[in-house]
N, C-alpha and C. Protein backbone atom coordinates (compact mmCIF):
# COMPACT_ATOMS: atom_id res chain seq x y z
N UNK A 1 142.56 42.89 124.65
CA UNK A 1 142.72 44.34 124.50
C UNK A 1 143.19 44.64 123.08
N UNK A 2 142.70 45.63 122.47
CA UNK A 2 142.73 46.33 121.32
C UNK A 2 144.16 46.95 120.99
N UNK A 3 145.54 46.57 120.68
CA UNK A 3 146.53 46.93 120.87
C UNK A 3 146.38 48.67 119.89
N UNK A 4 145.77 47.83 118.63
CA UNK A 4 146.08 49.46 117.95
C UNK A 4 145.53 50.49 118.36
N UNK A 5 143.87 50.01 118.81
CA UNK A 5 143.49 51.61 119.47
C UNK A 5 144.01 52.05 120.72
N UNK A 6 144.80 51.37 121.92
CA UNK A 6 145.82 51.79 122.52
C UNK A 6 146.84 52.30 121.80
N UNK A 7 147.47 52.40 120.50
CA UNK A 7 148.45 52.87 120.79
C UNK A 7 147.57 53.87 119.94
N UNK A 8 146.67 54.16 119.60
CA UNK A 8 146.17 55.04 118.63
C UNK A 8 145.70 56.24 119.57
N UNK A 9 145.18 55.82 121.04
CA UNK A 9 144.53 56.51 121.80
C UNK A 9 145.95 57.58 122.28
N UNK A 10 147.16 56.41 122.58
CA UNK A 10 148.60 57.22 123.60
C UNK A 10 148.60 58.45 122.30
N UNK A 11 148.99 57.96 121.07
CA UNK A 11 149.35 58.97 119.90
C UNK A 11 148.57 60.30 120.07
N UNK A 12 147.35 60.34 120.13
CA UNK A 12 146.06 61.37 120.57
C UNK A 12 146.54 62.07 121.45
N UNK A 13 146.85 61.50 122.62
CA UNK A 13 146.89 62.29 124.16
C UNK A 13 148.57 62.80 123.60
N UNK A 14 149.23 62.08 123.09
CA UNK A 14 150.43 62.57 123.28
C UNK A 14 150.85 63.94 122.62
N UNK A 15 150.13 63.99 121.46
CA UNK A 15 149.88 65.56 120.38
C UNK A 15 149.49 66.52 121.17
N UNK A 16 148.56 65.92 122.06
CA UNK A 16 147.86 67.28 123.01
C UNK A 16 148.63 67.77 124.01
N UNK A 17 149.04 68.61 123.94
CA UNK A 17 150.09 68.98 125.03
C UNK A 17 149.65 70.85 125.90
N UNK A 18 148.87 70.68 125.13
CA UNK A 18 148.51 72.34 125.36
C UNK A 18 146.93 72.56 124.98
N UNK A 19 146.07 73.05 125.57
CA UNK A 19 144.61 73.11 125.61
C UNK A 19 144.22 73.57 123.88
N UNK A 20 145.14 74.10 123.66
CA UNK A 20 144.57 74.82 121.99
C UNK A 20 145.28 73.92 120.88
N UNK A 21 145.84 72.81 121.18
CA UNK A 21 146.48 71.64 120.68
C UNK A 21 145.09 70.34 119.88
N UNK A 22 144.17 70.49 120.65
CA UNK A 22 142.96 70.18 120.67
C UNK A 22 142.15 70.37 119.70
N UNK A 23 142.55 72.14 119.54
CA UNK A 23 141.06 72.65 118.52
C UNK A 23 142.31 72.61 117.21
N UNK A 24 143.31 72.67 117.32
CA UNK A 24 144.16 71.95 115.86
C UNK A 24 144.24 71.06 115.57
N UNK A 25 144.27 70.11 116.33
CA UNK A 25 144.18 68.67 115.80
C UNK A 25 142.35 68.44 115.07
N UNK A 26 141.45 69.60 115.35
CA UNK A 26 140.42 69.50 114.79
C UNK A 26 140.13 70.01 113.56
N UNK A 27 140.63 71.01 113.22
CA UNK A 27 141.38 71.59 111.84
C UNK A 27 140.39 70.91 110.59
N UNK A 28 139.21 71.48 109.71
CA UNK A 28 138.86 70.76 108.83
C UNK A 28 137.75 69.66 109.22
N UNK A 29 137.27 69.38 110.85
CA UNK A 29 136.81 68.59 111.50
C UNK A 29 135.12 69.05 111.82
N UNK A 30 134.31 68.61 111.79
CA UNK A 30 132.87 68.86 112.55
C UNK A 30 133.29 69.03 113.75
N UNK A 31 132.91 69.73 114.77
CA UNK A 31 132.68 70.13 116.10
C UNK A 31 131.62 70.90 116.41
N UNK A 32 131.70 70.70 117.23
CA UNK A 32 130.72 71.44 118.31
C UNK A 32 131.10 72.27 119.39
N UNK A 33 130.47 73.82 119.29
CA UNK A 33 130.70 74.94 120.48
C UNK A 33 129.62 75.27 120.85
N UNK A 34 129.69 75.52 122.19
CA UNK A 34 128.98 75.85 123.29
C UNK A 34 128.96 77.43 123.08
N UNK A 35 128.08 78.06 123.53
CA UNK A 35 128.31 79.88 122.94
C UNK A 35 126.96 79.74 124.46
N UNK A 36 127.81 81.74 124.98
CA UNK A 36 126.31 82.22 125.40
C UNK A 36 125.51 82.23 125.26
N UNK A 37 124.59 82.38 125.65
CA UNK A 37 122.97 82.62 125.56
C UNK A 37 122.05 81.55 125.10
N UNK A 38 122.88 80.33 125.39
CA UNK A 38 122.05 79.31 125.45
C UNK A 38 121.98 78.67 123.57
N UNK A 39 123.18 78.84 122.98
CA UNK A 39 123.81 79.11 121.55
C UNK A 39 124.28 77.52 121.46
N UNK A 40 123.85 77.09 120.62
CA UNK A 40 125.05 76.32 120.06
C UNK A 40 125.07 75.81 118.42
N UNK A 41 126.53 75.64 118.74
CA UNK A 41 126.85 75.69 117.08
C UNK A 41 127.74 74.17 116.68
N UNK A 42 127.01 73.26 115.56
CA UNK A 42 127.69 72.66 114.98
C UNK A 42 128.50 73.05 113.64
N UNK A 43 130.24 72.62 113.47
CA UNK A 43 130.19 72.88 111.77
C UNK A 43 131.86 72.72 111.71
N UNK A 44 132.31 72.84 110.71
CA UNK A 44 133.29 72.41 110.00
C UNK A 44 134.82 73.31 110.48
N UNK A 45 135.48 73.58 111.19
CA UNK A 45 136.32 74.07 111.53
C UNK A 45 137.28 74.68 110.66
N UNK A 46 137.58 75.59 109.72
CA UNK A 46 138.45 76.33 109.32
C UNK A 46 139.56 76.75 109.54
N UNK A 47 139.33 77.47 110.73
CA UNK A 47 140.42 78.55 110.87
C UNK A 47 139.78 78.72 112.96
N UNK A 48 140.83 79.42 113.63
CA UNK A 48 140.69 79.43 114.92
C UNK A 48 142.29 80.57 115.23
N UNK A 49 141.86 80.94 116.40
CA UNK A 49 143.31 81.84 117.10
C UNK A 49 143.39 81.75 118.44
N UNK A 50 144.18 82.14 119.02
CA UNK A 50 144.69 82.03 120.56
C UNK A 50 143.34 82.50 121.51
N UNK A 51 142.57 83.32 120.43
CA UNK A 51 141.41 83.95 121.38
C UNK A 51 140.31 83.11 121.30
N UNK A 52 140.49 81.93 120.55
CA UNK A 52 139.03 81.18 120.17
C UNK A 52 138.19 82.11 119.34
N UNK A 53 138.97 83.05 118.64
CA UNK A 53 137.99 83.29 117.47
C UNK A 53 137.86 82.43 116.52
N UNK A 54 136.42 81.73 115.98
CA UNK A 54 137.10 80.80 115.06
C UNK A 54 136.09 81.22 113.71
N UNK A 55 136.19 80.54 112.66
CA UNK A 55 135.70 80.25 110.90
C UNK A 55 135.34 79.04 110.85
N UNK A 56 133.96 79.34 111.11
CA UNK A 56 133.15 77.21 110.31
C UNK A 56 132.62 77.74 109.65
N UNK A 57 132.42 76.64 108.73
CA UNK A 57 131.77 76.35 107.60
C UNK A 57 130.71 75.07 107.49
N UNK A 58 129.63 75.55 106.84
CA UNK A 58 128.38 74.41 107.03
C UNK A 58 127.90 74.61 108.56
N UNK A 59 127.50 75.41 109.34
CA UNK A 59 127.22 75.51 110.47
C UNK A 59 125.53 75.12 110.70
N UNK A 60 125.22 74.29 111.60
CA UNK A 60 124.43 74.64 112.37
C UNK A 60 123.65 75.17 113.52
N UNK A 61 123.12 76.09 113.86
CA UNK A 61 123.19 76.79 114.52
C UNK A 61 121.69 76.63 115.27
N UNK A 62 121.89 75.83 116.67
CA UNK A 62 121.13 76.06 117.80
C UNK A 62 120.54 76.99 118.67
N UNK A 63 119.38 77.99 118.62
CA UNK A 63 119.04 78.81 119.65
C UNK A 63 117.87 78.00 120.43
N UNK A 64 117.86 78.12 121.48
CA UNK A 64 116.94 77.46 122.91
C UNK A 64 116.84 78.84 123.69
N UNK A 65 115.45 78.65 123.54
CA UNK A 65 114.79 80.07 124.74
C UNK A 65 114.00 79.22 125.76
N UNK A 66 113.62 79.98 126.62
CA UNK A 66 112.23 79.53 127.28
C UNK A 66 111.83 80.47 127.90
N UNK A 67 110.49 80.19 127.38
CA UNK A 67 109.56 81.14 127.62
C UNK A 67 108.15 80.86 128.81
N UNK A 68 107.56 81.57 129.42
CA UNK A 68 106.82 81.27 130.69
C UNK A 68 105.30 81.33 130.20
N UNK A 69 104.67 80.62 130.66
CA UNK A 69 103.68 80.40 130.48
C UNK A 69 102.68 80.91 131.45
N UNK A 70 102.06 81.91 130.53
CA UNK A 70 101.57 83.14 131.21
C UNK A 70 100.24 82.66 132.55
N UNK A 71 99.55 81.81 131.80
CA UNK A 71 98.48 80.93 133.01
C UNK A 71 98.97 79.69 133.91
N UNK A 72 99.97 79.09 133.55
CA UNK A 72 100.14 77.84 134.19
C UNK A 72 101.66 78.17 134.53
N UNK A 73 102.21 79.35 134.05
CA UNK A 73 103.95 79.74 134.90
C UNK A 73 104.41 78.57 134.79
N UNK A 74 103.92 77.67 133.69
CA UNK A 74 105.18 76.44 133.57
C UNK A 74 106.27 77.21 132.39
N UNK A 75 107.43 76.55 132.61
CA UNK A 75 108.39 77.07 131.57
C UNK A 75 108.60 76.40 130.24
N UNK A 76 108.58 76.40 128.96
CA UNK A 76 108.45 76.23 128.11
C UNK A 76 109.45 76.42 126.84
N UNK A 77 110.37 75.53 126.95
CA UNK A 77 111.67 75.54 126.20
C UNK A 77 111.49 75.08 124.75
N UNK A 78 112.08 76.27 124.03
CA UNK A 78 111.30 76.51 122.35
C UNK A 78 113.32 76.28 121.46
N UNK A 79 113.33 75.57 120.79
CA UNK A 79 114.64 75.72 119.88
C UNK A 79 114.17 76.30 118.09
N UNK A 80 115.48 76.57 118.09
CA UNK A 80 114.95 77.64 116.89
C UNK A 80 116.70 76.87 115.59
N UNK A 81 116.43 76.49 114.67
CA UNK A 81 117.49 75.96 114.18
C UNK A 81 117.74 76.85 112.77
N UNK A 82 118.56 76.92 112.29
CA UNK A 82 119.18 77.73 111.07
C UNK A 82 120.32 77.37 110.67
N UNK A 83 120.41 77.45 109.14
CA UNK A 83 121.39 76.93 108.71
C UNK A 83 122.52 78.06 108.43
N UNK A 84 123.82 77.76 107.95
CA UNK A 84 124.86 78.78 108.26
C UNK A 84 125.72 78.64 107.31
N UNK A 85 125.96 79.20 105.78
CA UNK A 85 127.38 78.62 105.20
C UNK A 85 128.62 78.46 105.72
N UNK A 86 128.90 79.78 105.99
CA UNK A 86 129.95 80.36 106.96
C UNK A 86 130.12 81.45 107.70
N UNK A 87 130.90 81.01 108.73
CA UNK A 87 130.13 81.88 109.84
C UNK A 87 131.85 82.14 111.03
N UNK A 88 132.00 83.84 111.23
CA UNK A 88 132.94 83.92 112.64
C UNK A 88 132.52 83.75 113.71
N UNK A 89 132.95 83.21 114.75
CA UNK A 89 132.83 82.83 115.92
C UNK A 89 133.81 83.88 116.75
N UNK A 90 133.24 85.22 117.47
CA UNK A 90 134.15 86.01 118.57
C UNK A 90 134.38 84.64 119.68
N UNK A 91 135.48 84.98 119.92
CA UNK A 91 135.82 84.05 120.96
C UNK A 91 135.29 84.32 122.14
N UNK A 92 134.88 85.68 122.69
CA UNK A 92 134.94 85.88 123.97
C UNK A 92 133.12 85.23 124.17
N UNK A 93 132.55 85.00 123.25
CA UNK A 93 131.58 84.10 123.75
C UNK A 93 131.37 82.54 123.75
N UNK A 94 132.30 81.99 123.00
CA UNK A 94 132.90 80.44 123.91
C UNK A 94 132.71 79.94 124.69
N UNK A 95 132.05 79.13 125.34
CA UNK A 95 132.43 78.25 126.51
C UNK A 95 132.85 77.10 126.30
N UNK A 96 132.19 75.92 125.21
CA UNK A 96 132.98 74.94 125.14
C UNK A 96 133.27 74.51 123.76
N UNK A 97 134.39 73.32 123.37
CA UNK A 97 134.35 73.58 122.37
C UNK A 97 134.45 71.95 121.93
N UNK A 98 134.17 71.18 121.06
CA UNK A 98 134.38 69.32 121.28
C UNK A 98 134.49 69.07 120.14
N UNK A 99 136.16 68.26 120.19
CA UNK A 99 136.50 67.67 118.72
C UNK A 99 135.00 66.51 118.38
N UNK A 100 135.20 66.02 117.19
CA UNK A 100 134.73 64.90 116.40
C UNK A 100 134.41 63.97 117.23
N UNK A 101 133.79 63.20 117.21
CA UNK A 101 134.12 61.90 118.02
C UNK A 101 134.65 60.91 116.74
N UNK A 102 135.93 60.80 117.64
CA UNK A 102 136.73 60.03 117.00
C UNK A 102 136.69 58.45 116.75
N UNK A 103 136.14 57.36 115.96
CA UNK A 103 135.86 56.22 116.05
C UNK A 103 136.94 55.26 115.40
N UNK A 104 137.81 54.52 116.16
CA UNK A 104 138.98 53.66 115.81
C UNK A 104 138.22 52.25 114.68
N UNK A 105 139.00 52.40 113.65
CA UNK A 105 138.59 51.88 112.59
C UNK A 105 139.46 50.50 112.41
């Protein structure tokens, strides 16, 4: 067993003590949010508030539609990508939000 990334992993869990503990310890970090409408956004974490309003920077920005296919009514899922310098995030369209993946060195 890997002693340091055990104690590297307890250190992690132990900072987190509160659900918004999470998106600070991401602070300056790549992540990834989940948004309505089938949204998602990669990018650099800035700034954030109690409401999940947040400020990335370098964003990429995921749209996924699907659209029906007028003779064969099969469904037909189209992504649409764009780039983003910087960009606010309203919180109230949030759903998820995922630090870095963190890789013990």
């Amino acid at each position: 067993v890997n002693k340091m990334a055990d104690e590297h992993d307890q250190h992690t869990v132990s900072a987190v003590e509160e659900p918004l503990d999470l998106i600070r310890l991401s602070l300056d970090e790549k992540i990834y949010v989940k948004l309505r409408n089938d949204r998602e956004l990669r990018g650099r974490l800035h700034a954030y508030d109690q409401h999940l309003n947040m400020i990335l920077g370098e964003v990429e920005e995921v749209i996924t539609t699907v659209e029906l296919d007028e003779e064969t009514f099969e469904e037909m899922y189209k992504t649409t990508k764009r780039s983003i310098p910087m960009l606010f995030v309203r919180g109230d369209g949030v759903i998820l939000v995922s630090p870095p993946l963190r890789v013990a060195t």
